[in-house]
C-alpha atoms as a PDB file:
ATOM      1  CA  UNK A   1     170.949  -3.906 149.837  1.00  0.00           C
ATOM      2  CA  UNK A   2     170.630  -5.722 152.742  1.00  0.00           C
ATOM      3  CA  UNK A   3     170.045  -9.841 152.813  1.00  0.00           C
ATOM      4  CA  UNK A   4     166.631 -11.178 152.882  1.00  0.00           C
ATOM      5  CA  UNK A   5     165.618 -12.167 156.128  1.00  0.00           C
ATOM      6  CA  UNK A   6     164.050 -15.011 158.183  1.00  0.00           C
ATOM      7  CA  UNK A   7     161.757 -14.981 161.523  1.00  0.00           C
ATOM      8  CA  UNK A   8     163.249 -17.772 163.010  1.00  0.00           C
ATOM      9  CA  UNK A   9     160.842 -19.229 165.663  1.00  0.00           C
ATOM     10  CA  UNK A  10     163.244 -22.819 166.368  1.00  0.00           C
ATOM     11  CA  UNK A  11     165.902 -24.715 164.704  1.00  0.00           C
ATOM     12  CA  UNK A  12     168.177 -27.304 166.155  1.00  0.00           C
ATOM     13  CA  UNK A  13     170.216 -29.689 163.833  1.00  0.00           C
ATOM     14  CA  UNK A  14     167.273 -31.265 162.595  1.00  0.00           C
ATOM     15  CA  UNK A  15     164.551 -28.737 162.108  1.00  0.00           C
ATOM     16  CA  UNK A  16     164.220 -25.199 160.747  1.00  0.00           C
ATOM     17  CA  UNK A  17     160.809 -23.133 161.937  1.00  0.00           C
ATOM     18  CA  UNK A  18     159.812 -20.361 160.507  1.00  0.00           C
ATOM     19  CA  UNK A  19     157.343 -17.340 160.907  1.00  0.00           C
ATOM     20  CA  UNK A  20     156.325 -16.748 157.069  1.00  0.00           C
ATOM     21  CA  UNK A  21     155.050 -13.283 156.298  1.00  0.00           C
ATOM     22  CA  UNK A  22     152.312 -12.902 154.472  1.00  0.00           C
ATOM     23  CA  UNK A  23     152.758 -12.427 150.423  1.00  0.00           C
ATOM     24  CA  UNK A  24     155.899 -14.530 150.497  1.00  0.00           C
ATOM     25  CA  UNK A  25     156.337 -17.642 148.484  1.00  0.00           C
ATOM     26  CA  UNK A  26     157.248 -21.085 150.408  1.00  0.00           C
ATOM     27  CA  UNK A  27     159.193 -22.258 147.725  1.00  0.00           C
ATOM     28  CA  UNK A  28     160.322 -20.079 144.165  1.00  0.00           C
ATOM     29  CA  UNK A  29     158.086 -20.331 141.208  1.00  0.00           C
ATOM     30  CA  UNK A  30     158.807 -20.055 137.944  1.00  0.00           C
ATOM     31  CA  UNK A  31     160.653 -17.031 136.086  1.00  0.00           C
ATOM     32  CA  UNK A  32     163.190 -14.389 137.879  1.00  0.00           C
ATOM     33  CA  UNK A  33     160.411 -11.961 139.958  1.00  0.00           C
ATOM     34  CA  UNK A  34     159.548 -15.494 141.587  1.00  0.00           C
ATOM     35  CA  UNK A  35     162.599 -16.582 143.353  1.00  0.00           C
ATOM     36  CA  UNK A  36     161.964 -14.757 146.534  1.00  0.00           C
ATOM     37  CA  UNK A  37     160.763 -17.210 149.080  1.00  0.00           C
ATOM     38  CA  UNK A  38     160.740 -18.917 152.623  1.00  0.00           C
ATOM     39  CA  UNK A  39     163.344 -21.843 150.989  1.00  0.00           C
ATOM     40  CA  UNK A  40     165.637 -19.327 149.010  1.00  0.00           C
ATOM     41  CA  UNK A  41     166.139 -17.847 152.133  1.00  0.00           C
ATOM     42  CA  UNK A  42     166.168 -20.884 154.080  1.00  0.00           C
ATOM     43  CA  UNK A  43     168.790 -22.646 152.150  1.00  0.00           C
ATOM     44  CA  UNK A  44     171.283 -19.038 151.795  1.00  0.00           C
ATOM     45  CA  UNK A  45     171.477 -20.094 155.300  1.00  0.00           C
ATOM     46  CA  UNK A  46     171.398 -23.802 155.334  1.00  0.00           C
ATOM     47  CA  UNK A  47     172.022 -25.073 152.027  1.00  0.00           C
ATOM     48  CA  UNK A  48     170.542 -28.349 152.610  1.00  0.00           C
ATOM     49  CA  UNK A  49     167.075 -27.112 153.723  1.00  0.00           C
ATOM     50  CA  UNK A  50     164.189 -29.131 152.344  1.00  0.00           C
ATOM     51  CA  UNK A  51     160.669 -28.035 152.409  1.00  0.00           C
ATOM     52  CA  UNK A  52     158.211 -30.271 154.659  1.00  0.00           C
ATOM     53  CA  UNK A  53     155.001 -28.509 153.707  1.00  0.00           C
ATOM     54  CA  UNK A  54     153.698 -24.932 151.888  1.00  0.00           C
ATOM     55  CA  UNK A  55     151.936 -22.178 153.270  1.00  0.00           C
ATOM     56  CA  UNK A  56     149.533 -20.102 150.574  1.00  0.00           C
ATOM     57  CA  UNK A  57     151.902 -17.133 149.635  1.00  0.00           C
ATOM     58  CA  UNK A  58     149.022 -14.742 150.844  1.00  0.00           C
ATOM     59  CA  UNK A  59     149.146 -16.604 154.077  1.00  0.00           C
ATOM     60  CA  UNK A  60     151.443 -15.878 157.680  1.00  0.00           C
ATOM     61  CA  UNK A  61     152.828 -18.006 160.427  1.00  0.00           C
ATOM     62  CA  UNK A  62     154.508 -21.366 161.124  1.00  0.00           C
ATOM     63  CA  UNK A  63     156.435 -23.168 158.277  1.00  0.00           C
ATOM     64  CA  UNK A  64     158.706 -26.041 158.781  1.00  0.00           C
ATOM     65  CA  UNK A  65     161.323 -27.238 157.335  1.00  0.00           C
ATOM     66  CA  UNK A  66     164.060 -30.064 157.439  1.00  0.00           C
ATOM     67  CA  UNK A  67     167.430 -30.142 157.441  1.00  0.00           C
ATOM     68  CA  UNK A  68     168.406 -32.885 156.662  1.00  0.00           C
ATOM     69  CA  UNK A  69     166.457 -36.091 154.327  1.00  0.00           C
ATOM     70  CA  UNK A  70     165.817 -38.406 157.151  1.00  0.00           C
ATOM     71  CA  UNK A  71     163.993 -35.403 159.215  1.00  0.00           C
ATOM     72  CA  UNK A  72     162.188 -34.193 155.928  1.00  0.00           C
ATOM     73  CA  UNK A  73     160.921 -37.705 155.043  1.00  0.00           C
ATOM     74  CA  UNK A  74     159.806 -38.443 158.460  1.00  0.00           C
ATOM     75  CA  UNK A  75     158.201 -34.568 158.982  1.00  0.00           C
ATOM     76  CA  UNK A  76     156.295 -35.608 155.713  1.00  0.00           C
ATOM     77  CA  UNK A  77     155.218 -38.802 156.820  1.00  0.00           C
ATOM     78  CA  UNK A  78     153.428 -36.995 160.036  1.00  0.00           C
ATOM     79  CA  UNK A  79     152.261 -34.588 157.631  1.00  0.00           C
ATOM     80  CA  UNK A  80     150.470 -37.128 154.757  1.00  0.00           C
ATOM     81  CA  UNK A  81     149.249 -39.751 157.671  1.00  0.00           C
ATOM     82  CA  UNK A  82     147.869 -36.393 159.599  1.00  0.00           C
ATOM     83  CA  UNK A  83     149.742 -36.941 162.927  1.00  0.00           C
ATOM     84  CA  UNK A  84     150.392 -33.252 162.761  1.00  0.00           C
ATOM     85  CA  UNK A  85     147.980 -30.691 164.189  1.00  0.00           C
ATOM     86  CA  UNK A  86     147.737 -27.109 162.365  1.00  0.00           C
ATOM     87  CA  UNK A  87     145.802 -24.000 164.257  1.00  0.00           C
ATOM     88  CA  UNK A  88     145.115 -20.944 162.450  1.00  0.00           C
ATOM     89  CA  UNK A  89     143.175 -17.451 163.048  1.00  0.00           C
ATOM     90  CA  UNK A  90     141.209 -15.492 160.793  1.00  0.00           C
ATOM     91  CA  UNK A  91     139.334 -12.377 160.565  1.00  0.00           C
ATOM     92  CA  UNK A  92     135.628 -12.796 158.390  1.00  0.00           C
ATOM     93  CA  UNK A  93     132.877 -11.243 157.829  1.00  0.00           C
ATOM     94  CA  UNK A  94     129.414 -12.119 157.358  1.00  0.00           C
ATOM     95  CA  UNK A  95     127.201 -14.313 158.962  1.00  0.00           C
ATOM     96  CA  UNK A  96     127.736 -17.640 160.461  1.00  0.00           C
ATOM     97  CA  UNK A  97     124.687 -19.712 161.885  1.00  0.00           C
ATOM     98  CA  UNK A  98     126.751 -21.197 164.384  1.00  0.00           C
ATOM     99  CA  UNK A  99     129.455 -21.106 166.764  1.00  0.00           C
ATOM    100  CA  UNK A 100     131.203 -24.108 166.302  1.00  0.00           C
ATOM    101  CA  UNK A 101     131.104 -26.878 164.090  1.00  0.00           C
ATOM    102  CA  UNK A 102     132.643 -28.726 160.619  1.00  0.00           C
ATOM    103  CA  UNK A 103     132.818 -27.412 157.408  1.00  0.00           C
ATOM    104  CA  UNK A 104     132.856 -30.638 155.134  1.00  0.00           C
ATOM    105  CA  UNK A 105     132.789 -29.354 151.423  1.00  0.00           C
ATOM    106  CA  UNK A 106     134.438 -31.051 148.811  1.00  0.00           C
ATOM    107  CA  UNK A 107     136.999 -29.422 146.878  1.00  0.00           C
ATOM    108  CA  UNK A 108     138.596 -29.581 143.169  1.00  0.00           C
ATOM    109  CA  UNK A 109     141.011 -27.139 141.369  1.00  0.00           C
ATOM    110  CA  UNK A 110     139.419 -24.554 139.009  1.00  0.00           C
ATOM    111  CA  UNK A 111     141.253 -25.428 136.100  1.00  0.00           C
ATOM    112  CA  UNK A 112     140.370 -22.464 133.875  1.00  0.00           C
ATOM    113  CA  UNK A 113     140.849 -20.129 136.854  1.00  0.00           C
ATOM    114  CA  UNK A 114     144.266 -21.680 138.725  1.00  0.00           C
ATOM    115  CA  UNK A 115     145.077 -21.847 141.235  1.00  0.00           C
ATOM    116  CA  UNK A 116     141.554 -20.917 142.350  1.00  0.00           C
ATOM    117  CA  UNK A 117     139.748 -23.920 143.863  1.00  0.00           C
ATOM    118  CA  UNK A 118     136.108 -24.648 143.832  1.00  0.00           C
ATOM    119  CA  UNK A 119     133.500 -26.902 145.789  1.00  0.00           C
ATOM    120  CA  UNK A 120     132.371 -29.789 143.700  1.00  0.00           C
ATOM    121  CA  UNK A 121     130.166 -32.792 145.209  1.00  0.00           C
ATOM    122  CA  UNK A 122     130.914 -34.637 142.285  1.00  0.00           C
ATOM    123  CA  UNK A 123     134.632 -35.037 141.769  1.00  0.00           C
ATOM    124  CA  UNK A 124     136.019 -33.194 144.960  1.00  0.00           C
ATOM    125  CA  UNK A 125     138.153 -34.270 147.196  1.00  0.00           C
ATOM    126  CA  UNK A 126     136.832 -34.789 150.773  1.00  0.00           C
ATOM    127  CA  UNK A 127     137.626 -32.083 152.833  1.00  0.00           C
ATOM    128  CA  UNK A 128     137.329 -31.099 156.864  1.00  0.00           C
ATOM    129  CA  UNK A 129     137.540 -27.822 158.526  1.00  0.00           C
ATOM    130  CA  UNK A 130     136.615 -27.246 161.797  1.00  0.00           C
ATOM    131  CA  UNK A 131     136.000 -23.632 163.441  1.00  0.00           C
ATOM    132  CA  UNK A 132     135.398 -21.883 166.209  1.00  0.00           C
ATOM    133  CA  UNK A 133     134.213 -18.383 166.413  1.00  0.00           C
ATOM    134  CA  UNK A 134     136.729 -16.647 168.989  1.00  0.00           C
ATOM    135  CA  UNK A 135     135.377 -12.946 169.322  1.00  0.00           C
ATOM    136  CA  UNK A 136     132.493 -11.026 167.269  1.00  0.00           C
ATOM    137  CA  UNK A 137     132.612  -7.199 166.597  1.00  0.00           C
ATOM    138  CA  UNK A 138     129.375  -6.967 164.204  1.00  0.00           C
ATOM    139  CA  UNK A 139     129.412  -8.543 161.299  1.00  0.00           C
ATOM    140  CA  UNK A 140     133.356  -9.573 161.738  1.00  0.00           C
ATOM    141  CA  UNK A 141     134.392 -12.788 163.691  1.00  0.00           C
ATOM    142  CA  UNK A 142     138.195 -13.947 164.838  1.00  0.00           C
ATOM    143  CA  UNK A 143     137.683 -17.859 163.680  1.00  0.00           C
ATOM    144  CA  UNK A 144     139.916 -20.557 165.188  1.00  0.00           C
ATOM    145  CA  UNK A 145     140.374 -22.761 162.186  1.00  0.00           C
ATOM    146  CA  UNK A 146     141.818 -26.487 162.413  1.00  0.00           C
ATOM    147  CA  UNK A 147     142.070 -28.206 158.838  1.00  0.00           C
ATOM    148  CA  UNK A 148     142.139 -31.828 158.935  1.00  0.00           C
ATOM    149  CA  UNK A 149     142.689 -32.262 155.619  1.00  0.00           C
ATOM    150  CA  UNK A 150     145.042 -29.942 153.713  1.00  0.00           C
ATOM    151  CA  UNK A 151     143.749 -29.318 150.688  1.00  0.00           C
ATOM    152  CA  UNK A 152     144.646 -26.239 148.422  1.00  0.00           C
ATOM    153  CA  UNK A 153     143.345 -23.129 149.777  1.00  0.00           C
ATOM    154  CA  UNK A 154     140.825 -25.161 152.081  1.00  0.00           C
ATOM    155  CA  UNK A 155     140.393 -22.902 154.940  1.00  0.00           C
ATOM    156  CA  UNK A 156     139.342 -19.668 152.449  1.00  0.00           C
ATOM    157  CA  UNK A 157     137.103 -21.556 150.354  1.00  0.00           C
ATOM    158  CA  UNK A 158     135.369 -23.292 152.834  1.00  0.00           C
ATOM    159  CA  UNK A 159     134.757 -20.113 155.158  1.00  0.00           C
ATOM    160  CA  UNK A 160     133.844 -18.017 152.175  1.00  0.00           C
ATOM    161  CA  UNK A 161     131.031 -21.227 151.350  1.00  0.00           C
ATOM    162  CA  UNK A 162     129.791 -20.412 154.997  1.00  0.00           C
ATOM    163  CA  UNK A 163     128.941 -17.212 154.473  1.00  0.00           C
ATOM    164  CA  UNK A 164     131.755 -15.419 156.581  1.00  0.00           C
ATOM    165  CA  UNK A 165     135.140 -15.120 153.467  1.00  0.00           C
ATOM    166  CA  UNK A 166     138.120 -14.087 154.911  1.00  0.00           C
ATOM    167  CA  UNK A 167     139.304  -9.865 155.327  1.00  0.00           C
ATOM    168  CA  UNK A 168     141.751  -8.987 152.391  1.00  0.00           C
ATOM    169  CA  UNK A 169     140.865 -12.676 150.042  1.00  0.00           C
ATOM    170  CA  UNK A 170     141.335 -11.172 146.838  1.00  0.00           C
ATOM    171  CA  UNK A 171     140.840 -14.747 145.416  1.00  0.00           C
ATOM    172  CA  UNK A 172     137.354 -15.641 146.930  1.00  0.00           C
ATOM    173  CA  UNK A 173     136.046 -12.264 148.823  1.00  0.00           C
ATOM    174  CA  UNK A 174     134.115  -9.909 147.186  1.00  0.00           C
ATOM    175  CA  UNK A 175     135.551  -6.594 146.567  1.00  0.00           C
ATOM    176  CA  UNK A 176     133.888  -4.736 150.207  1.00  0.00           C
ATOM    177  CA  UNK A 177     135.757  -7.611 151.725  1.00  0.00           C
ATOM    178  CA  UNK A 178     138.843  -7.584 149.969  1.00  0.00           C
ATOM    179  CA  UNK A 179     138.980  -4.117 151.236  1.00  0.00           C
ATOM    180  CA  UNK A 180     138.682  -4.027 154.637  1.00  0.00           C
ATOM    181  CA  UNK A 181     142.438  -5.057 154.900  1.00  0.00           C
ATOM    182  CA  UNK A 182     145.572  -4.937 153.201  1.00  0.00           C
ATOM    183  CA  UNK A 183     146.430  -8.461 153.309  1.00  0.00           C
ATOM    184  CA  UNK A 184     144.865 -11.505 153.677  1.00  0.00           C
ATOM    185  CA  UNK A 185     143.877 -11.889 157.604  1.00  0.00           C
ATOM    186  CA  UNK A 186     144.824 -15.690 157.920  1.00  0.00           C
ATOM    187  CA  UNK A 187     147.900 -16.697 160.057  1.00  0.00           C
ATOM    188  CA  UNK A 188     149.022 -19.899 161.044  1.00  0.00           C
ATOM    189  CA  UNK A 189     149.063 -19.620 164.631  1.00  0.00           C
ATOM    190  CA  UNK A 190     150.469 -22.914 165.910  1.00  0.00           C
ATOM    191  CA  UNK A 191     151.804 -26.408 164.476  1.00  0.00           C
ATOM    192  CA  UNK A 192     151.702 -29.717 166.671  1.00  0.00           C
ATOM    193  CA  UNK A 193     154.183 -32.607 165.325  1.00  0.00           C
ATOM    194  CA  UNK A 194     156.270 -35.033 166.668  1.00  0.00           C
ATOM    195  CA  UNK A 195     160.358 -34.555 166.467  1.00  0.00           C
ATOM    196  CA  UNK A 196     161.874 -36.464 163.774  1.00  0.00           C
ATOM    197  CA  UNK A 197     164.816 -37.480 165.534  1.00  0.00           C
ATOM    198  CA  UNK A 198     163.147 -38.225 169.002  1.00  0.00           C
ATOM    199  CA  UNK A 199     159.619 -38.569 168.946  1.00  0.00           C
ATOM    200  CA  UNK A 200     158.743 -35.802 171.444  1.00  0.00           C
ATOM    201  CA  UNK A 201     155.640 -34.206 171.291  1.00  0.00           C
ATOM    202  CA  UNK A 202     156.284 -30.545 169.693  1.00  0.00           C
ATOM    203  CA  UNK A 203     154.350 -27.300 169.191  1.00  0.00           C
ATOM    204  CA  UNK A 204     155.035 -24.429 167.373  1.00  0.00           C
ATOM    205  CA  UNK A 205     153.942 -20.818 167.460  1.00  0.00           C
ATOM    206  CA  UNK A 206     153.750 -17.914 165.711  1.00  0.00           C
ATOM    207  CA  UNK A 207     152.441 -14.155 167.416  1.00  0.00           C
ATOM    208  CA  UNK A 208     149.377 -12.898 165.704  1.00  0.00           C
ATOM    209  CA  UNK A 209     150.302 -10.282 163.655  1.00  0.00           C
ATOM    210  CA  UNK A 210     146.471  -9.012 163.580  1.00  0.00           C
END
């Protein structure tokens, strides 16, 4: 059986980056038919990999990880003062009144339906999406999507509360639009940050893989 692979996009001695395909977990979750995931792997090569920040498992592109503490606690630093700058595309359908513009819904966790997440203007968290409709082929759109915030799951709730869910969402699309594709059609296309070890600007990306 061969060894479980990785996409490596860069790594030097500091930083591991990764194209993650969709329906793989960033890190293992519990019991033995959950262990297969981005950090597994990572750390059968590296052993001291450390995870930075998670990807939805139904979700592709750029991951990052450390290796080493110093770059991991610095990498999270970026990534909880939101120095960093994440880029992804999607595929929706439905109707969108505009554009452009900012999707500011707040969001909570649907604790009877975990890890769903809802919209709640009483409790939620504040949350920021902005989008930018790329190319339109009827009723589908290629989005741009930058999340400011990083909330659970922001980017599918919030486009499915626009009117427009995501292709293949089998958590918030209804079931026409979970079938129009056999995954879910978000990828995270590029990730902006600044090198833990010598504070150059860097970008990552990741092809499109729809």
């Amino acid at each position: 059986m061969a060894a479980p692979t990785l996409d490596i996009l860069f790594e030097d001695d500091h930083l591991l980056i990764v194209n993650k395909p969709a329906d793989l977990l960033s890190v293992a979750g519990r019991g033995p038919d959950n262990q297969d995931s981005i950090h597994t792997r990572a750390q059968a090569l590296y052993p001291q990999a450390l995870v930075v920040h998670r990807l939805d498992c139904a979700t592709s592109g750029v991951m990052l990880l450390a290796k080493t503490k110093v770059a991991q606690s610095e990498l999270s630093r970026q990534f909880r003062e939101r120095e960093t700058h994440k880029e992804y595309q999607a595929i929706t359908y439905g109707e969108c009144a505009a554009d452009q513009g900012e999707i500011q819904f707040p969001l909570i966790t649907d604790w009877p339906n975990r890890p769903k997440q809802k919209i709640c203007h009483e409790q939620g968290k504040p949350s920021l999406t902005r989008y930018r409709v790329l190319e339109q082929d009827g009723r589908r759109r290629r989005v741009l999507l930058i999340p400011v915030t990083g909330r659970s799951h922001q980017l599918r709730v919030h486009t499915m509360a626009l009117g427009m869910p995501i292709l293949g969402d089998r958590f918030y699309a209804p079931a026409p639009v979970i079938a129009m594709a056999d995954r879910l059609l978000l990828h995270a296309q590029s990730l902006y940050f600044r090198h833990p070890a010598s504070g150059a600007p860097f970008t990552c990306t990741a092809p499109l893989p729809f």
